[in-house]
C-alpha atoms as a PDB file:
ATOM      1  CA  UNK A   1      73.976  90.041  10.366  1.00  0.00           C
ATOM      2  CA  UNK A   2      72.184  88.322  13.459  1.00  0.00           C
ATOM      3  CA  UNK A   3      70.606  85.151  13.188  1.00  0.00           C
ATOM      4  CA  UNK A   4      67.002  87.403  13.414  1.00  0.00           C
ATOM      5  CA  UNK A   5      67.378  88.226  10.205  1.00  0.00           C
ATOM      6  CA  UNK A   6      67.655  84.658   8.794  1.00  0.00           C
ATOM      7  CA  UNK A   7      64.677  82.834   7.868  1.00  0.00           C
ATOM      8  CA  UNK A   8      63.787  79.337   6.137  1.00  0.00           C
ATOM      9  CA  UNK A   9      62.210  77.623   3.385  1.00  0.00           C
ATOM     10  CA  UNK A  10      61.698  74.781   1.801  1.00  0.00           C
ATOM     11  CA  UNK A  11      63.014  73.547  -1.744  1.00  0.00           C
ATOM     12  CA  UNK A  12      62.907  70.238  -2.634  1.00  0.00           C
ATOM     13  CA  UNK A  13      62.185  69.192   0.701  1.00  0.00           C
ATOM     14  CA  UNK A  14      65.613  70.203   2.222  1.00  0.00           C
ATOM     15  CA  UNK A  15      65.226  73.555   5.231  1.00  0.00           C
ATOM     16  CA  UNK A  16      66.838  76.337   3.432  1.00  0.00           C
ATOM     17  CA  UNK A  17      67.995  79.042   5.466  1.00  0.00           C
ATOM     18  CA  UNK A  18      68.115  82.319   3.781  1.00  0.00           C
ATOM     19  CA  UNK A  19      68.257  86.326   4.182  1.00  0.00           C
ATOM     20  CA  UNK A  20      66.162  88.450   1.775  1.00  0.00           C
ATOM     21  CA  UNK A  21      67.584  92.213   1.674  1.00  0.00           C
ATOM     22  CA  UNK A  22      66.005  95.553   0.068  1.00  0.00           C
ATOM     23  CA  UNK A  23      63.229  95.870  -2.282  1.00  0.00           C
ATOM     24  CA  UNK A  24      63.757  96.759  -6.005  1.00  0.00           C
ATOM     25  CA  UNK A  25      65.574  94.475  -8.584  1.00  0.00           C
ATOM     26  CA  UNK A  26      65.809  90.422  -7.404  1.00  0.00           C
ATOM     27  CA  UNK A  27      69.212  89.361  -7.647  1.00  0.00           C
ATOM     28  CA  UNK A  28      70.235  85.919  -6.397  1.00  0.00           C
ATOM     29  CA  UNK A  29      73.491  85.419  -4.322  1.00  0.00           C
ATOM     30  CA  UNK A  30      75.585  82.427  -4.049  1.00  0.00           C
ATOM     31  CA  UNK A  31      78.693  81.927  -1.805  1.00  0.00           C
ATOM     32  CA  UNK A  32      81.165  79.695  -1.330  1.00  0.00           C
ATOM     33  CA  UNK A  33      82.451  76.055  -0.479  1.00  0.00           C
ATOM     34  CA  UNK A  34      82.669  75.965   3.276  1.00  0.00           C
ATOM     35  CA  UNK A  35      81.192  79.391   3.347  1.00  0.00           C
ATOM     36  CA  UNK A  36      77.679  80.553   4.418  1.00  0.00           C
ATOM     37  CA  UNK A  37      74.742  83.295   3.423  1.00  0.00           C
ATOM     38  CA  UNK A  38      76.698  86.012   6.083  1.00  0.00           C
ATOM     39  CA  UNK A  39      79.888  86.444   4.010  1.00  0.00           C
ATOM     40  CA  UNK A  40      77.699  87.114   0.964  1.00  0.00           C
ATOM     41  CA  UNK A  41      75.279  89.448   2.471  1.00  0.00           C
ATOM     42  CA  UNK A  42      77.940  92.225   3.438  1.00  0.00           C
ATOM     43  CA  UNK A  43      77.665  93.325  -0.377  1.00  0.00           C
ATOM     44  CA  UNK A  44      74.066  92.515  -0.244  1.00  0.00           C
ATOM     45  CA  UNK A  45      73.582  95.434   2.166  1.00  0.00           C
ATOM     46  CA  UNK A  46      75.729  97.074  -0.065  1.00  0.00           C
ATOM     47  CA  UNK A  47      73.815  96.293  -2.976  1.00  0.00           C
ATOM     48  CA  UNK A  48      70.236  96.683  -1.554  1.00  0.00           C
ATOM     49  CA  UNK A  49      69.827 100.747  -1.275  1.00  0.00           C
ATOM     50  CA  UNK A  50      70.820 100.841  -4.973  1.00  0.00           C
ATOM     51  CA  UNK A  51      67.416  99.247  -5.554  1.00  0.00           C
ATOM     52  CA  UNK A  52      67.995  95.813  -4.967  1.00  0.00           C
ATOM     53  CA  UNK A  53      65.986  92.888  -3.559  1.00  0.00           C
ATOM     54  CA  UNK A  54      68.796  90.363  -2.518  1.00  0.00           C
ATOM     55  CA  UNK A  55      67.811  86.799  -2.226  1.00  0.00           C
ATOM     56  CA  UNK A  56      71.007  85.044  -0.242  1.00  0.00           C
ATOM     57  CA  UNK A  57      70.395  81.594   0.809  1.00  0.00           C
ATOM     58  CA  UNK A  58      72.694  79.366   2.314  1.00  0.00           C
ATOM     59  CA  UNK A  59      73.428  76.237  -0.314  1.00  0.00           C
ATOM     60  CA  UNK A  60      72.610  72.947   0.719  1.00  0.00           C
ATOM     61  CA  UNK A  61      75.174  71.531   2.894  1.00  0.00           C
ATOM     62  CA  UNK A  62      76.518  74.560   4.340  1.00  0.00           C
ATOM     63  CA  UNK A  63      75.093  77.407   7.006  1.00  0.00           C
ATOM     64  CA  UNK A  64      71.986  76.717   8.467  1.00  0.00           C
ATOM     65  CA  UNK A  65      70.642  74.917   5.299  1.00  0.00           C
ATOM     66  CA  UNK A  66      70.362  70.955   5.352  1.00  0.00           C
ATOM     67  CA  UNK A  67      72.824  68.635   3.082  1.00  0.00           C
ATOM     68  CA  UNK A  68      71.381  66.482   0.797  1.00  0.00           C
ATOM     69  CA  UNK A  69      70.953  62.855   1.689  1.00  0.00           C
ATOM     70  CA  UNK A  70      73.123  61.944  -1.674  1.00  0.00           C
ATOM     71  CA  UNK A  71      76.581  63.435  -3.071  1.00  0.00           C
ATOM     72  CA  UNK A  72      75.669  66.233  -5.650  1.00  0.00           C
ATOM     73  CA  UNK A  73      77.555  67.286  -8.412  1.00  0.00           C
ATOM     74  CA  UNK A  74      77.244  70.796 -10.068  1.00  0.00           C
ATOM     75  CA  UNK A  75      73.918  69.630 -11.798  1.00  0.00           C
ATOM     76  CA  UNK A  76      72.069  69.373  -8.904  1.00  0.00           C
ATOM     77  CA  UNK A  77      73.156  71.950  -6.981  1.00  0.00           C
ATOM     78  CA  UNK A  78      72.258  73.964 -10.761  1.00  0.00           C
ATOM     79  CA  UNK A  79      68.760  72.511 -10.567  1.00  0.00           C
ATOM     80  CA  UNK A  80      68.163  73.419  -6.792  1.00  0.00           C
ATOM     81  CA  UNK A  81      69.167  76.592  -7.354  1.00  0.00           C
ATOM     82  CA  UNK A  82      66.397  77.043 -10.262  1.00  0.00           C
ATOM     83  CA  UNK A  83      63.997  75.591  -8.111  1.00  0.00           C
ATOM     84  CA  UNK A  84      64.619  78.496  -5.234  1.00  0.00           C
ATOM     85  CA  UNK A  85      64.161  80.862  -7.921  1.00  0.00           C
ATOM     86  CA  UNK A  86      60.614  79.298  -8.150  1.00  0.00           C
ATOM     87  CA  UNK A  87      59.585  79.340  -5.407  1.00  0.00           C
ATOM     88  CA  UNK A  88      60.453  83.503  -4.742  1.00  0.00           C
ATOM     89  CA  UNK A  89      58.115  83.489  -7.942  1.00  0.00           C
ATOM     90  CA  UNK A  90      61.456  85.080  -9.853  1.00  0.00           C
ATOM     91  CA  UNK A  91      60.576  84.383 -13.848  1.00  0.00           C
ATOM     92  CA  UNK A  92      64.121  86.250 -14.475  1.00  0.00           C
ATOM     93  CA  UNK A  93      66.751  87.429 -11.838  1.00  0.00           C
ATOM     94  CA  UNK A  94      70.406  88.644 -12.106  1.00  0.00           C
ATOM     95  CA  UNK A  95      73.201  86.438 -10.669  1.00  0.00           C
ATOM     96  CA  UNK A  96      75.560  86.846  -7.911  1.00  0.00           C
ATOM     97  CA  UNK A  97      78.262  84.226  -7.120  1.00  0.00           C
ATOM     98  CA  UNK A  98      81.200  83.464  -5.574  1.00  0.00           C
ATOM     99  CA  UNK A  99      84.040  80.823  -5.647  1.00  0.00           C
ATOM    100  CA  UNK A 100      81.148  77.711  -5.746  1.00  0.00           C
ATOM    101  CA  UNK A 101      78.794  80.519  -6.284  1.00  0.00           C
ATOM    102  CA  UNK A 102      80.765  81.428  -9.246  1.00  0.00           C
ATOM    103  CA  UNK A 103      81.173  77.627 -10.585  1.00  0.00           C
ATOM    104  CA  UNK A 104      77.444  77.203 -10.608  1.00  0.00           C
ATOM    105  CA  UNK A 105      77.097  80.492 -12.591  1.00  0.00           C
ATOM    106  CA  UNK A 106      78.842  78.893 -15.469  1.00  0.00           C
ATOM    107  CA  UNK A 107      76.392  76.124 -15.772  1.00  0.00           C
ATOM    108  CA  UNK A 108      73.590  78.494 -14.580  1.00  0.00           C
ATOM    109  CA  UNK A 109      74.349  80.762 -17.463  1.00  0.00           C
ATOM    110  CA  UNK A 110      74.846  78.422 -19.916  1.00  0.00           C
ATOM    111  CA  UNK A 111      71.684  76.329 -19.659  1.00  0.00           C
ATOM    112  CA  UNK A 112      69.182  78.980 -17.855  1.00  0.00           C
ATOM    113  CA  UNK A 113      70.152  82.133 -20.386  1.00  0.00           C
ATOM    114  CA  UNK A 114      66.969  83.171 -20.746  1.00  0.00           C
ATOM    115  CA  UNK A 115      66.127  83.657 -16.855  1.00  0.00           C
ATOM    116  CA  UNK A 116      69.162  85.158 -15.905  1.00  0.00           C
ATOM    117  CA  UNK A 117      69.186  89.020 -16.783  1.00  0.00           C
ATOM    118  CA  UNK A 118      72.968  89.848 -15.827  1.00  0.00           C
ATOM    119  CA  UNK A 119      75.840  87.810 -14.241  1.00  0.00           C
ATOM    120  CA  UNK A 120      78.663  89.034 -11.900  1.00  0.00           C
ATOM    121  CA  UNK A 121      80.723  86.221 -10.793  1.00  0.00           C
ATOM    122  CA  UNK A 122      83.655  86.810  -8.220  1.00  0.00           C
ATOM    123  CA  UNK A 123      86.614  84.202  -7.745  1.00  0.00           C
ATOM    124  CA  UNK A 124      84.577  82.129  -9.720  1.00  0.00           C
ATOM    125  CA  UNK A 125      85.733  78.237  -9.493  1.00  0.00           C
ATOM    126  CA  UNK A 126      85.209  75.584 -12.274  1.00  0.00           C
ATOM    127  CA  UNK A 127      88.383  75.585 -14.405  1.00  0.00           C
ATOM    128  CA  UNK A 128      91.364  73.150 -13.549  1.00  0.00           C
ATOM    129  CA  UNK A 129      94.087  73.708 -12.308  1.00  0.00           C
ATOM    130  CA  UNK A 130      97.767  73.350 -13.835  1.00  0.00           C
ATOM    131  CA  UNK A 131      98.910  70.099 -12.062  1.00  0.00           C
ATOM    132  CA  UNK A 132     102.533  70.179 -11.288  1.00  0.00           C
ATOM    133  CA  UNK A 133     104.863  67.372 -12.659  1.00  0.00           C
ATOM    134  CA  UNK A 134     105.438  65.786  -9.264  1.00  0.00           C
ATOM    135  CA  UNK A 135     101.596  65.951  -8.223  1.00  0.00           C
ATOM    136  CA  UNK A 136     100.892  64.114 -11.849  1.00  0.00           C
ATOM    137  CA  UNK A 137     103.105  61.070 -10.759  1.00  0.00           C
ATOM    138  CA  UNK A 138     102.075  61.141  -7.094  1.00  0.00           C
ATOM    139  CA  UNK A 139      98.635  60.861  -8.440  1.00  0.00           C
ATOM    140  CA  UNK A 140      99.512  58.553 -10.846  1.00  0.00           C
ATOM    141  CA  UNK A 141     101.696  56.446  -8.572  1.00  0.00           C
ATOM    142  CA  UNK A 142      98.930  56.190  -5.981  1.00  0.00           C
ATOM    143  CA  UNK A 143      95.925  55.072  -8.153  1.00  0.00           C
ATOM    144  CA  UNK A 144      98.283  52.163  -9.180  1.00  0.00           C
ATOM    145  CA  UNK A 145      98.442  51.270  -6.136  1.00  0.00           C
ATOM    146  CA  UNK A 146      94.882  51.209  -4.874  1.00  0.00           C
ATOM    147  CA  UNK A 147      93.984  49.147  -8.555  1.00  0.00           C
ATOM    148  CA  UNK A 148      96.419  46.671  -7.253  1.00  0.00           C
ATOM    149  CA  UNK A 149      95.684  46.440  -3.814  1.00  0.00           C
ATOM    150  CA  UNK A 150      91.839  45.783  -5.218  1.00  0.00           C
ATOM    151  CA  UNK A 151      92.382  43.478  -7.878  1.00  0.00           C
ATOM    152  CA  UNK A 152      94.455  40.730  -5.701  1.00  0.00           C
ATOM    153  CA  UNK A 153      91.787  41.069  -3.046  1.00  0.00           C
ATOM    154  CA  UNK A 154      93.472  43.294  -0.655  1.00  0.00           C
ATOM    155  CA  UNK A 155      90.730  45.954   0.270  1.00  0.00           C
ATOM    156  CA  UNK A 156      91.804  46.609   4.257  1.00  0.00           C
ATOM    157  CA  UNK A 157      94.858  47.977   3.170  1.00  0.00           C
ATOM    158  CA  UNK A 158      93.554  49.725  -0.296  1.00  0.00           C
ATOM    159  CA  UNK A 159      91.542  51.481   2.297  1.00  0.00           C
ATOM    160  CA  UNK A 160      94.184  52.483   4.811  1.00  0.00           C
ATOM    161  CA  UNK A 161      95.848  53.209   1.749  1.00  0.00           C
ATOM    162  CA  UNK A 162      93.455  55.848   0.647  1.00  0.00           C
ATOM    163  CA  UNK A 163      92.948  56.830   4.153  1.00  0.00           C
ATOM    164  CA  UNK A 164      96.265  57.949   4.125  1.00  0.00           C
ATOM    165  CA  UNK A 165      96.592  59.707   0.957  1.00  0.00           C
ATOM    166  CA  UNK A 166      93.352  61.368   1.491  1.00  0.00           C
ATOM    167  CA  UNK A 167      95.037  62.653   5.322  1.00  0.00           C
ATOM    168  CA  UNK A 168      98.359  63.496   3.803  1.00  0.00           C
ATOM    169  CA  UNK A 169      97.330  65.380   0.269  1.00  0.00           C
ATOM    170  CA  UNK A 170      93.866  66.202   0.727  1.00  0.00           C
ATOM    171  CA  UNK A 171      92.869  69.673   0.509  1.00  0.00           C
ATOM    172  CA  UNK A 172      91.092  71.205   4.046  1.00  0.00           C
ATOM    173  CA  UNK A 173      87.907  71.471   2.249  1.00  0.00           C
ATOM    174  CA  UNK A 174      88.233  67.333   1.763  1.00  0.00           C
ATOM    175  CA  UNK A 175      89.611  66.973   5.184  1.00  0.00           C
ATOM    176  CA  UNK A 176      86.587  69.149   6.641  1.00  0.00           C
ATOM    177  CA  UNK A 177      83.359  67.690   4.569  1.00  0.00           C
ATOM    178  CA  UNK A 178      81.495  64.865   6.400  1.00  0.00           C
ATOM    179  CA  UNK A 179      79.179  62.551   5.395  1.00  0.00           C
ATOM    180  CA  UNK A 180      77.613  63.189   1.542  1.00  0.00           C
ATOM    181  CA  UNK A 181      78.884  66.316   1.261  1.00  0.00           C
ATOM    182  CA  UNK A 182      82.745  64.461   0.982  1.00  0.00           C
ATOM    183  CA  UNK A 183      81.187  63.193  -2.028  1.00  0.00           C
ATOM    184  CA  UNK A 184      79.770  65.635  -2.949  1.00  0.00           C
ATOM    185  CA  UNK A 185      83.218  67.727  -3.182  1.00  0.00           C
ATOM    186  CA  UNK A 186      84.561  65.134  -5.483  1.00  0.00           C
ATOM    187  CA  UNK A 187      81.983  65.393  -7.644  1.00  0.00           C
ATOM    188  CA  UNK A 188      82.052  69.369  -7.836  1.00  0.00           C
ATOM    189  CA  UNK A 189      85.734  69.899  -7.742  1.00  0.00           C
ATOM    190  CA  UNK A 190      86.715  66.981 -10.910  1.00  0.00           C
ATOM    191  CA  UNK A 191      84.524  68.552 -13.529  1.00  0.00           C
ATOM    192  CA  UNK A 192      86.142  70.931 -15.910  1.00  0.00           C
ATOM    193  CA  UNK A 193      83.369  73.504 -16.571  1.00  0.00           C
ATOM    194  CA  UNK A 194      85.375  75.185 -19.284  1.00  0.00           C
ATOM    195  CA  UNK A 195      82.676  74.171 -21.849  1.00  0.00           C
ATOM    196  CA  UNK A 196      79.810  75.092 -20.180  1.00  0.00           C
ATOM    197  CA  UNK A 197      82.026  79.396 -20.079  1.00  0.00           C
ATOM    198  CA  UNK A 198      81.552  79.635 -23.640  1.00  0.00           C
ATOM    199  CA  UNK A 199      77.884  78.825 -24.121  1.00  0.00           C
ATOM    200  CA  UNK A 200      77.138  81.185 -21.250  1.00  0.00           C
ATOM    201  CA  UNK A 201      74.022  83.785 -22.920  1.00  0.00           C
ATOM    202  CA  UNK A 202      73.938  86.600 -20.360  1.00  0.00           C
ATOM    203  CA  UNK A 203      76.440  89.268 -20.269  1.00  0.00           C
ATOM    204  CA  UNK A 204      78.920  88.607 -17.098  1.00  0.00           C
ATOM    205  CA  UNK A 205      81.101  90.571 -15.691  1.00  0.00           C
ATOM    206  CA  UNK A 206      84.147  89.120 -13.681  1.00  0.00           C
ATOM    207  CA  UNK A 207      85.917  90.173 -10.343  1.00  0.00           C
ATOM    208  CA  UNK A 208      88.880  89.169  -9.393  1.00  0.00           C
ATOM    209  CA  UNK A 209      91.714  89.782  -6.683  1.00  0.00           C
ATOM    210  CA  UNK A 210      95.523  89.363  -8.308  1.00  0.00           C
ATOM    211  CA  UNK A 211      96.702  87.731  -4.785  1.00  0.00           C
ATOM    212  CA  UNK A 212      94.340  85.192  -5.038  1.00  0.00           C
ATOM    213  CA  UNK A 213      95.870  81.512  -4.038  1.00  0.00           C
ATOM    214  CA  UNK A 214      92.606  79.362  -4.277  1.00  0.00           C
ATOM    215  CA  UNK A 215      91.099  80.814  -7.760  1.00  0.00           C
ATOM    216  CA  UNK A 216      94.572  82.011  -9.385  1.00  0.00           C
ATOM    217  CA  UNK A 217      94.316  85.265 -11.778  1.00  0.00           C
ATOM    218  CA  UNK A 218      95.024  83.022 -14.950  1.00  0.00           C
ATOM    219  CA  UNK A 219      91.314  81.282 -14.397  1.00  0.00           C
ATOM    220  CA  UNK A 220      89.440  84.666 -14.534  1.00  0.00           C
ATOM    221  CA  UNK A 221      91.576  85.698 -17.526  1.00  0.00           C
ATOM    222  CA  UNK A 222      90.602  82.296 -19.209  1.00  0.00           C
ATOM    223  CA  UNK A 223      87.088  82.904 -18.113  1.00  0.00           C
ATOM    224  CA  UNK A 224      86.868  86.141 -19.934  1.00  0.00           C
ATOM    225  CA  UNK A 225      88.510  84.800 -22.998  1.00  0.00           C
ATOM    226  CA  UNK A 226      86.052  82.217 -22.688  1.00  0.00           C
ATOM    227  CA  UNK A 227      82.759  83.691 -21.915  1.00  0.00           C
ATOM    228  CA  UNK A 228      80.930  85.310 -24.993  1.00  0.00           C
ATOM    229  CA  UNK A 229      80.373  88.172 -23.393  1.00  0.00           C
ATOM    230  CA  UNK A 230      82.645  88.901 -20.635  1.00  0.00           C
ATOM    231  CA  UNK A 231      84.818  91.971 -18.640  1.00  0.00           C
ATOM    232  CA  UNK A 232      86.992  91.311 -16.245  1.00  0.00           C
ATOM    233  CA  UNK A 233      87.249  93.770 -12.766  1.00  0.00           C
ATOM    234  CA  UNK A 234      90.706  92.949 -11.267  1.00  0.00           C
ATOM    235  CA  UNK A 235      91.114  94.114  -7.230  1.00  0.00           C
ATOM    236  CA  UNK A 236      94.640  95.050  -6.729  1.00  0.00           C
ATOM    237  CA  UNK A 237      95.833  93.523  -3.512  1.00  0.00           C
ATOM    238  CA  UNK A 238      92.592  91.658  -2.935  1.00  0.00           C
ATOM    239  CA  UNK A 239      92.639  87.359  -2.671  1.00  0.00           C
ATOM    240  CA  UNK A 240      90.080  84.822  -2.880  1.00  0.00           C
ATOM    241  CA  UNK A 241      87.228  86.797  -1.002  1.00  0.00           C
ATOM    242  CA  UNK A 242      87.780  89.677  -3.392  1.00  0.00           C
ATOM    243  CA  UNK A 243      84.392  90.907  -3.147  1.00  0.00           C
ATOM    244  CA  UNK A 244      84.426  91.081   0.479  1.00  0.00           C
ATOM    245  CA  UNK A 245      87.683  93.106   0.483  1.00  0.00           C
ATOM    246  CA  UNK A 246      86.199  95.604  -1.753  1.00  0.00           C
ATOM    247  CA  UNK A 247      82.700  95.336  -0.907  1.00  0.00           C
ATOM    248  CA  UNK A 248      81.226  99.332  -1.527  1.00  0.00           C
ATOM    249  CA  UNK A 249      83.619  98.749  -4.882  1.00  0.00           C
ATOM    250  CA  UNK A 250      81.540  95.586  -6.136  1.00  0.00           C
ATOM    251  CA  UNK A 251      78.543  96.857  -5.337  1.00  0.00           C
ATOM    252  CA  UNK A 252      79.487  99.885  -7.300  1.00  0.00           C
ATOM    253  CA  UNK A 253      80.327  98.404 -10.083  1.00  0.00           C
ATOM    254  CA  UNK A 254      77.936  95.537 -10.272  1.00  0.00           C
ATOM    255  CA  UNK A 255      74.738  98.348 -10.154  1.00  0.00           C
ATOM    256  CA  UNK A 256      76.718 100.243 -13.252  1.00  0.00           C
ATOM    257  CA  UNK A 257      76.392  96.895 -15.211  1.00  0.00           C
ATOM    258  CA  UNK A 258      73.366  95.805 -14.058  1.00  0.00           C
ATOM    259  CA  UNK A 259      71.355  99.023 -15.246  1.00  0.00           C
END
């Protein structure tokens, strides 16, 4: 979509950069970490002639949209999305989200039930991962280190000493944040949202792509297991960005549900 199409708000006093798409229905649409409102609003045009009005903004901290001036966790990224709702004047909305977008669903879903109508979540993040053996004593080995280095007053080298761990087994989403929004990846990414999946009220329906590296398989099977009312949609072939693969699919599928 061009840049014309984007236009901005305000909620709680960070510039919001959003598209709004069709008329009809509201449904909310959250992307990704590291991603932006234009890799969501492919299905949003998808979604839109089915009788859809598709509110897509760009989370704070990524696209065109402001970060905050403190590392969030999932809480406040849960409240700021309840404020946007607000402010479109949407008393109850369905749910769209994906990877991050998905994460936030669970706590969306489990403590704002009763505004959120239906929930499709794709790739959705917020469950562990299986540490291996060697990345459990790596781990382990390093935070011994750093303790030690602090406690006899060493705090040059407990810093090169994260600097380096952080260069040499840090993710690229670590590598790439700046500024709060390092923090504020730390905070997201350590919270096991598990707990918040099985109070979730609405009925959610799950997509998934098998070749997915990021958000393995075994999380959205998990999820459904989890989720009191869940179905799981698996995209043969299709990885993280499963939605995007099989765009005219999800869209498909997500206005069967949804009516």
């Amino acid at each position: 979509m061009s840049d014309s199409a984007i236009t901005f708000t305000t909620i709680q006093g960070i510039r919001t950069a959003e598209a709004i798409i069709g008329e009809g229905k509201p449904v909310v649409m959250l992307h990704g970490w590291g991603s932006n409102l234009k890799l969501v609003t492919p299905l949003a045009e998808k979604l839109a002639p089915m009788g859809y009005k598709c509110y897509v903004p760009d989370l704070p901290g990524f696209g065109q949209t402001s970060a905050p001036n403190v590392g969030w966790s999932v809480h406040e990224y849960v409240k700021w999305v309840m404020d946007y709702a607000d402010v479109q004047g949407l008393d109850q909305f369905y749910l769209f989200g994906h990877s991050l977008g998905g994460r936030l669903g669970l706590v969306l879903g489990a403590e704002n039930g009763d505004r959120i109508i239906k929930m499709a979540l794709s790739n959705a993040a917020g469950i562990r991962p299986r540490p291996s053996t060697s990345g459990q004593w790596r781990l382990k080995s390093y935070r011994l280190a750093l303790n030690t280095l602090k406690s006899i007053g060493l705090k040059p080298q407990a810093e090169q000493l994260r600097n380096w761990y952080s260069e040499r087994y840090g993710s690229a989403d670590y590598k790439a944040a700046k500024g709060t929004m390092r923090e504020t990846l730390i905070k997201v990414v350590n919270e096991d949202l598990l707990p918040f999946a099985a109070q979730i009220k609405p009925s959610t329906l799950l997509f998934w792509g098998d070749k997915d590296e990021e958000t393995p398989l075994w999380q959205g099977q998990l999820l459904e297991k989890t989720i009191p009312d869940a179905g799981l949609v698996v995209w043969e072939g299709a990885g993280h960005y499963s939605y995007l693969e099989r765009a005219a699919d999800t869209a498909r599928v997500m206005d069967h549900f949804f009516k």
